[in-house]
Every structure is written in structure tokens, then in C-alpha cells.
Protein backbone atom coordinates (compact mmCIF):
# COMPACT_ATOMS: atom_id res chain seq x y z
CA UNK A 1 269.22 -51.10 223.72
CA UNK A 2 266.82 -48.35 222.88
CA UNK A 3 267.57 -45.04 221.72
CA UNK A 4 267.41 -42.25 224.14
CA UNK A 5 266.38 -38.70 222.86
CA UNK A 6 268.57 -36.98 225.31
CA UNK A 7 271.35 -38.47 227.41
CA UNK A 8 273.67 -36.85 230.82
CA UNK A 9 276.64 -38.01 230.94
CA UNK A 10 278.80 -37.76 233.84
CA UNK A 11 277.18 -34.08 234.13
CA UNK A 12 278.40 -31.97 236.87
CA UNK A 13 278.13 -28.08 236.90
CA UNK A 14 279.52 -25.59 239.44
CA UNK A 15 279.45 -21.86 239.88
CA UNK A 16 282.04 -19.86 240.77
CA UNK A 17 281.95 -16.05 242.49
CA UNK A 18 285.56 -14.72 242.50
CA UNK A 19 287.42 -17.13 244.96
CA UNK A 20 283.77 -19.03 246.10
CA UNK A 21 282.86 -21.92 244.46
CA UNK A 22 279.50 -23.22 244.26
CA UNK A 23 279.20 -27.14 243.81
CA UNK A 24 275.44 -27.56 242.13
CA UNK A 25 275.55 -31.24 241.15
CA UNK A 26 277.97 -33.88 239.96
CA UNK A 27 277.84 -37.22 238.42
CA UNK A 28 274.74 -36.99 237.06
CA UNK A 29 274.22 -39.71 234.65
CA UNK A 30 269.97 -40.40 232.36
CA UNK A 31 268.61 -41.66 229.66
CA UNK A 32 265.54 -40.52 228.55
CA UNK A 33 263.39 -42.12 225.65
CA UNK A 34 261.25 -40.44 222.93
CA UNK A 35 257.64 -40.29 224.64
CA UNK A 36 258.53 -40.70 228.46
CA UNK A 37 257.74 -38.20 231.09
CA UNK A 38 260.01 -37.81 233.70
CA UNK A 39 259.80 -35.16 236.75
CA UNK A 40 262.69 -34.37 238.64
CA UNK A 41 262.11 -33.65 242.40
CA UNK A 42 264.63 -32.58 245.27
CA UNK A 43 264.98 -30.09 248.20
CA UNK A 44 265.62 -26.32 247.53
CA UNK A 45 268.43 -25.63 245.92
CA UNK A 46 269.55 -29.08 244.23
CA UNK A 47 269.84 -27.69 240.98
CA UNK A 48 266.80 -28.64 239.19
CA UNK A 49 266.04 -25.62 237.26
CA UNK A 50 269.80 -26.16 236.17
CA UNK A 51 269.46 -29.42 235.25
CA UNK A 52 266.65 -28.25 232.87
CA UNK A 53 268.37 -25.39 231.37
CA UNK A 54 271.38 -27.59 230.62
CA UNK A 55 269.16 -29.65 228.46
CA UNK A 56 267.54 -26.67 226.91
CA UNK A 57 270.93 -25.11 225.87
CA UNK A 58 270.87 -22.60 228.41
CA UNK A 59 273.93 -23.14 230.05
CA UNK A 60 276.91 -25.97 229.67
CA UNK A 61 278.11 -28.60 231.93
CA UNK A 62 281.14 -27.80 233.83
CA UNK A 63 281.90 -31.37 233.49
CA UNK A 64 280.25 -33.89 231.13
CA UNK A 65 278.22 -33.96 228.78
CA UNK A 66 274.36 -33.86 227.34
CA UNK A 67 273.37 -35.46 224.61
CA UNK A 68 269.87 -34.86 222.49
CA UNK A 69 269.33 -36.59 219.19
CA UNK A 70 273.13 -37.96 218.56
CA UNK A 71 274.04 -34.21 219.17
CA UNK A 72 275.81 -32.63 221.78
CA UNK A 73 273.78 -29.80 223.36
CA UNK A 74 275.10 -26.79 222.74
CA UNK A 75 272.53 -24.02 222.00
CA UNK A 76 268.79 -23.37 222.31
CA UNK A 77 266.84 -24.56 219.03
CA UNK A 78 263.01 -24.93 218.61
CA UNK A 79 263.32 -28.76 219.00
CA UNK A 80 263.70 -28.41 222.52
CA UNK A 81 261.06 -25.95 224.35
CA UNK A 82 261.58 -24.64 227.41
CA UNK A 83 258.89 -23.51 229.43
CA UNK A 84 260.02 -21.15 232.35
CA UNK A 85 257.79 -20.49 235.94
CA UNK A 86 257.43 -17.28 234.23
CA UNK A 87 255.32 -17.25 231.01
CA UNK A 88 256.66 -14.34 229.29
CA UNK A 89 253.80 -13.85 227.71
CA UNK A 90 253.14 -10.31 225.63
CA UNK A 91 251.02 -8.38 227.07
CA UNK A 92 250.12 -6.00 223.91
CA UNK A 93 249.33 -9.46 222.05
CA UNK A 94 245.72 -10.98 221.84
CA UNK A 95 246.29 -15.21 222.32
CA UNK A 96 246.08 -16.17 218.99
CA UNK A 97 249.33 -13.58 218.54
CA UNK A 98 251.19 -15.18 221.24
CA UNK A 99 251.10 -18.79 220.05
CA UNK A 100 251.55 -17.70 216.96
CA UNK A 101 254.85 -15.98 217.69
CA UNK A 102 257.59 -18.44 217.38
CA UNK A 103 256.14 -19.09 213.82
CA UNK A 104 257.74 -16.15 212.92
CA UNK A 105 261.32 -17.24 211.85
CA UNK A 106 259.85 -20.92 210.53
CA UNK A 107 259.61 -20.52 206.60
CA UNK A 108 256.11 -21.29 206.87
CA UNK A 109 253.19 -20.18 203.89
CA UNK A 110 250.56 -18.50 206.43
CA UNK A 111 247.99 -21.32 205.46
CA UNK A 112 250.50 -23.50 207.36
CA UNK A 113 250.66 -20.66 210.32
CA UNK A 114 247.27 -20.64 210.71
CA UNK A 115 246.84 -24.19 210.43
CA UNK A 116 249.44 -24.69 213.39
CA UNK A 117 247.77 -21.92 215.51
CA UNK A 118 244.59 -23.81 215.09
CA UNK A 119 246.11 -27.40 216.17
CA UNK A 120 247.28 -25.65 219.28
CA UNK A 121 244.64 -23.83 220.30
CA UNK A 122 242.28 -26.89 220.02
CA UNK A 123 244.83 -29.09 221.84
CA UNK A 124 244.18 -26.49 225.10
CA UNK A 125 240.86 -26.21 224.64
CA UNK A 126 241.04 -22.30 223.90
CA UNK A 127 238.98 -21.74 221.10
CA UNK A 128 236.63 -18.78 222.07
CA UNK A 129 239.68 -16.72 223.52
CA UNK A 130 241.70 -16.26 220.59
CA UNK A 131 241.03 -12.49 220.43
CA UNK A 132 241.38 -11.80 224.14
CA UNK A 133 244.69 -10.41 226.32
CA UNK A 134 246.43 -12.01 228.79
CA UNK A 135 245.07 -9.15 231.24
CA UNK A 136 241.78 -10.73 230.41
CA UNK A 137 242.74 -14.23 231.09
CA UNK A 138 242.25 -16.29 234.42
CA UNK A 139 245.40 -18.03 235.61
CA UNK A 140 244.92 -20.92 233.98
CA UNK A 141 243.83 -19.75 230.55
CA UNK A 142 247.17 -17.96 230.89
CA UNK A 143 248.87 -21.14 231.20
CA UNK A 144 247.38 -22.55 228.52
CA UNK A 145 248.48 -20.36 226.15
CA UNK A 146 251.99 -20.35 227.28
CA UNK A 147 251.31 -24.13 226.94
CA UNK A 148 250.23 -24.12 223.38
CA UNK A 149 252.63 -21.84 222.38
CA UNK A 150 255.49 -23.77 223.63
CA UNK A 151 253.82 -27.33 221.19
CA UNK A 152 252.93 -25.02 218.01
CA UNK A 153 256.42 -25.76 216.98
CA UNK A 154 256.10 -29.43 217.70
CA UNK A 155 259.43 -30.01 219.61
CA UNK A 156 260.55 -32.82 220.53
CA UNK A 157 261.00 -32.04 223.98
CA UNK A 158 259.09 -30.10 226.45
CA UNK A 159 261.32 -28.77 229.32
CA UNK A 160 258.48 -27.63 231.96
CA UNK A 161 259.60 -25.59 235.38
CA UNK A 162 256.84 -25.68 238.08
CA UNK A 163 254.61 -24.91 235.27
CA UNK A 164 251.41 -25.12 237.48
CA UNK A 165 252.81 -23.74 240.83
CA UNK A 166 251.32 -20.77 241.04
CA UNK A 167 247.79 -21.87 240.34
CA UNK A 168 244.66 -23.20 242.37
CA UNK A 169 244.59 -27.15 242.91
CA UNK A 170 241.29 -27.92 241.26
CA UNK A 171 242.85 -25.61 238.31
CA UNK A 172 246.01 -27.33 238.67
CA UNK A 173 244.67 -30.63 238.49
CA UNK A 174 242.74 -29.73 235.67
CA UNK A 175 245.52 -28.96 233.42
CA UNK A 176 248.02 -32.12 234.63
CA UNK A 177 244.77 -33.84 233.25
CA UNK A 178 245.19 -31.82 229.56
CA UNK A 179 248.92 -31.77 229.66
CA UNK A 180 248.51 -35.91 230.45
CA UNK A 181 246.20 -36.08 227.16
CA UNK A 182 248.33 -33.64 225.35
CA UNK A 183 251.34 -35.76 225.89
CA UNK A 184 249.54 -39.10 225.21
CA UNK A 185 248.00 -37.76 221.89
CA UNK A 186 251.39 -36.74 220.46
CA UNK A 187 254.11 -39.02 221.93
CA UNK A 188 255.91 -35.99 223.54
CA UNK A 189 258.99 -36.31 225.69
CA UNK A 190 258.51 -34.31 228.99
CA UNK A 191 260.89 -33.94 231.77
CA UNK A 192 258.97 -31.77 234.02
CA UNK A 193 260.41 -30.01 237.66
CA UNK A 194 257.49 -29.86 240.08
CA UNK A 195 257.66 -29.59 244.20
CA UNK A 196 254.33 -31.36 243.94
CA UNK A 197 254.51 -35.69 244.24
CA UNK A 198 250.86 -35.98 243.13
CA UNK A 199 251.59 -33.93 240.88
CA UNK A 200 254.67 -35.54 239.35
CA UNK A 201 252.80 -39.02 240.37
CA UNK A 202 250.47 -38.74 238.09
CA UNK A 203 251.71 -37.65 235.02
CA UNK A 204 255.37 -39.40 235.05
CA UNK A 205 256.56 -42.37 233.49
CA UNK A 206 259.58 -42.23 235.95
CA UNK A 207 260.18 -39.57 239.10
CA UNK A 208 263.72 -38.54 239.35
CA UNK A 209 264.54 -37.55 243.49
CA UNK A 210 267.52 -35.60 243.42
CA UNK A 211 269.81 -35.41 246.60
CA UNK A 212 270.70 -32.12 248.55
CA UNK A 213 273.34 -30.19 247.11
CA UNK A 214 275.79 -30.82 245.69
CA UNK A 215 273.44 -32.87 244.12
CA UNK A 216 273.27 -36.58 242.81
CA UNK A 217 270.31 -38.91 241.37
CA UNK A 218 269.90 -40.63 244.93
CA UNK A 219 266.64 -42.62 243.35
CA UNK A 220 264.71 -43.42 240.89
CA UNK A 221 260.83 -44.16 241.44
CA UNK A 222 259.43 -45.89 238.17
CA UNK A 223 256.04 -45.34 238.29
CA UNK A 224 253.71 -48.79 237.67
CA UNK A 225 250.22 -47.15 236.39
CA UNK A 226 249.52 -47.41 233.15
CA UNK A 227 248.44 -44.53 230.65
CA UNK A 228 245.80 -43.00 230.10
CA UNK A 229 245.28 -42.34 233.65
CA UNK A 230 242.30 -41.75 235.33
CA UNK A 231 241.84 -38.48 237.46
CA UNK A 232 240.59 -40.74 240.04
CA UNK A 233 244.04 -42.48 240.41
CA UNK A 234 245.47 -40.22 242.71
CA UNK A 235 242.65 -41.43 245.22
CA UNK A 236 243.76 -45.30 245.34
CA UNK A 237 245.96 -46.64 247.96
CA UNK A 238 248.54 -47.57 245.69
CA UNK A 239 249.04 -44.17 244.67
CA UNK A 240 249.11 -43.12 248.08
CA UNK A 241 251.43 -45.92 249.47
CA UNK A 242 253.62 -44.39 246.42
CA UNK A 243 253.24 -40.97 247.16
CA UNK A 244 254.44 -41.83 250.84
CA UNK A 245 257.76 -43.89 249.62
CA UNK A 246 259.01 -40.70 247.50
CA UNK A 247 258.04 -38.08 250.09
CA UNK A 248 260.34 -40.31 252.78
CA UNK A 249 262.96 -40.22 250.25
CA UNK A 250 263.15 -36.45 249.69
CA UNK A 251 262.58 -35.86 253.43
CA UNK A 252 265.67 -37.72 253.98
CA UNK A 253 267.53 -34.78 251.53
CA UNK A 254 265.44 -31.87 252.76
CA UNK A 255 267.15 -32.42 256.20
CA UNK A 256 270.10 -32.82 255.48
């Protein structure tokens, strides 16, 4: 059987306030390999941004456990990047200064910084901006620094929260198309939360649809178009008879 790069087992996780208890999600058992990208999807309050900071590090199971690389999860490291909704990018930084900020701590020689920077500015198609703030930046270019900061590291795993949500569609759509090539080019392993099915349609090797709370895998949509895709995918009837199957299956949850 293959090796996965991170494996839930038996996960659960609840929160409690004084006598309350809030059940988020039990029983949660994945494997994900090295390369896939998965997207989770479920109604409002499943859990999902849970689910990824469990696998960042950010919080522990109640129940269960995650596994990444042989290890137990346990802490944040830079092999594992999580990318929030919220960029946290520095405003008193130009963009070259913001991807190059988690290079800080790395032992590097600053031929080696610089060489980094330069990877991951290329990858996002950013080279003219380098000297410019993120009050200067469109939406987008925003995102793509936040993008290329999170890679200049090269992790092994990209945890991404609705990273496009807040942008336009053709915008959006542009950079699923970049992230696609981005994780195509270097084999990354993405497990991606998006409310959007195109969205998680055409980038995913696998879409995860999460019941209502408290929540459970209730399927698991493996996703039969090959890589690279074509932009043009998402207006075939296959897609669309696909697109329809998953948004019956969540509507089933959201109801509930």
C-alpha cells in the first residue's frame, strides 16, 4: 500500500465552555498521498477550518490521532504551511520583504535567500512588484504574495482556507489556474477548504463532503479528469453532471 504523507485516525475533537460541550466532528478517518489535492467541503459549521488546523499543528484531537511523515502531529513546523482566509501580510513590508520573511530563522547564506525569493516570485508571476506594498496591490496580487510566501519554504504540505473567497471570479479563476500549475510543477500536497464546487472541481484529485455537525466524512467524490487541466473543463457536461452530484450531496447536510 502506498505511503500517505499525512494520515486521521479515528480523529474526533470537541469543545467545551464550562458545563457546554461542543461536538465538532468524530470518527474521522484519511489518507492523503504526497502530490494529491484534496478539498474538503461541508455546510457551515462542520469543522473544516478545524480539520485544517489539526493538521497544521494548531490544535490536537480530542480523540485520535494525525499522522504526517511517520510523525505524530504535534506542533506547527515549516513543513506544513498553513495559509489562513486572512493573509497577514505586513503592511510596512514591500513584497519581496514579505516572502522573504519566513527565511529568516532558516540557516540560509543570503545567495540562497535571494535565490528562493526569486523561485517564488516567478512561480506567481510577480516579478515587476517586488518593491511595491500591499496597500498598492490589487486583491489578487495580494494573494499571490501570501501564496508565494507560504511555497518559499518548500513545505510539503499546503493547508489552504478559502484562499480565493474574497476575490472576483474571473480573478479567482485565474489563480485556481496558477495554483493548478504551481502544484503540478512541484508535486505539492494540497488539502484545500473552499465553499466553491467548481472551484474544488477543478483543482482536486479527490473532494472530501463533510456531514453537518457533529461532523463525519459522509462521501468521497474522486474526481476522473486528468491533470493538467484545461480552464475550459469546467464548461463540459461531465464537469457539470459532477458538479450537480456533490452539490446534492452537501444539500442533503446543509438541511439538516
Amino acid at each position: 500500500m502506498q505511503q500517505a504523507l499525512i494520515e486521521l485516525k479515528n480523529v474526533e475533537k470537541k469543545y467545551e465552555y464550562g458545563k457546554e460541550i461542543l461536538p465538532v466532528f468524530k470518527g474521522i478517518n484519511l489518507r492523503i498521498m504526497q502530490g494529491e489535492c484534496i478539498s474538503i467541503l461541508g455546510p457551515n459549521g462542520c469543522g473544516k477550518t478545524t480539520l485544517l488546523n489539526l493538521m497544521g499543528g494548531f490544535a490536537k484531537p480530542t480523540q485520535g490521532s494525525l499522522v504526517f511523515e511517520h510523525e505524530e502531529i504535534l506542533n506547527p513546523d515549516s513543513r506544513k504551511i498553513l495559509l489562513f482566509q486572512e493573509l497577514g501580510l505586513f503592511d510596512w513590508k514591500t513584497v519581496q520583504q514579505n516572502i522573504a520573511f519566513p527565511l529568516i530563522f532558516q540557516g540560509l547564506t543570503d545567495q540562497e535567500k535571494q535565490q528562493r525569493i526569486e523561485d517564488a516570485i516567478h512561480l506567481v508571476n510577480l516579478q515587476g512588484f517586488e518593491k511595491l506594498y500591499p496597500s498598492q496591490l490589487s486583491g489578487g496580487m495580494k494573494q499571490r504574495t501570501a501564496i508565494a510566501r507560504a511555497v518559499v519554504n518548500n513545505p510539503l504540505l499546503l493547508l489552504l482556507d478559502e484562499p480565493f473567497s474574497a476575490l472576483d471570479q474571473q480573478t479567482r479563476e485565474f489563480l485556481q489556474e496558477e495554483l493548478h500549475e504551481i502544484q503540478r510543477q512541484q508535486n505539492k500536497t494540497i488539502v484545500l477548504v473552499t465553499h466553491d464546487i467548481e472551484e474544488a472541481l477543478y483543482l482536486s484529485d479527490r473532494i472530501i463532503v463533510l456531514s453537518a455537525r457533529p461532523s463525519r466524512i459522509k462521501k468521497i467524490f474522486p474526481i476522473p479528469f486528468s491533470k493538467p487541466r484545461d480552464p475550459a473543463l469546467r464548461h463540459t457536461p461531465a464537469f457539470s453532471q459532477l458538479k450537480k452530484e456533490i452539490w446534492c450531496c452537501l444539500r442533503e447536510e446543509m438541511k439538516r
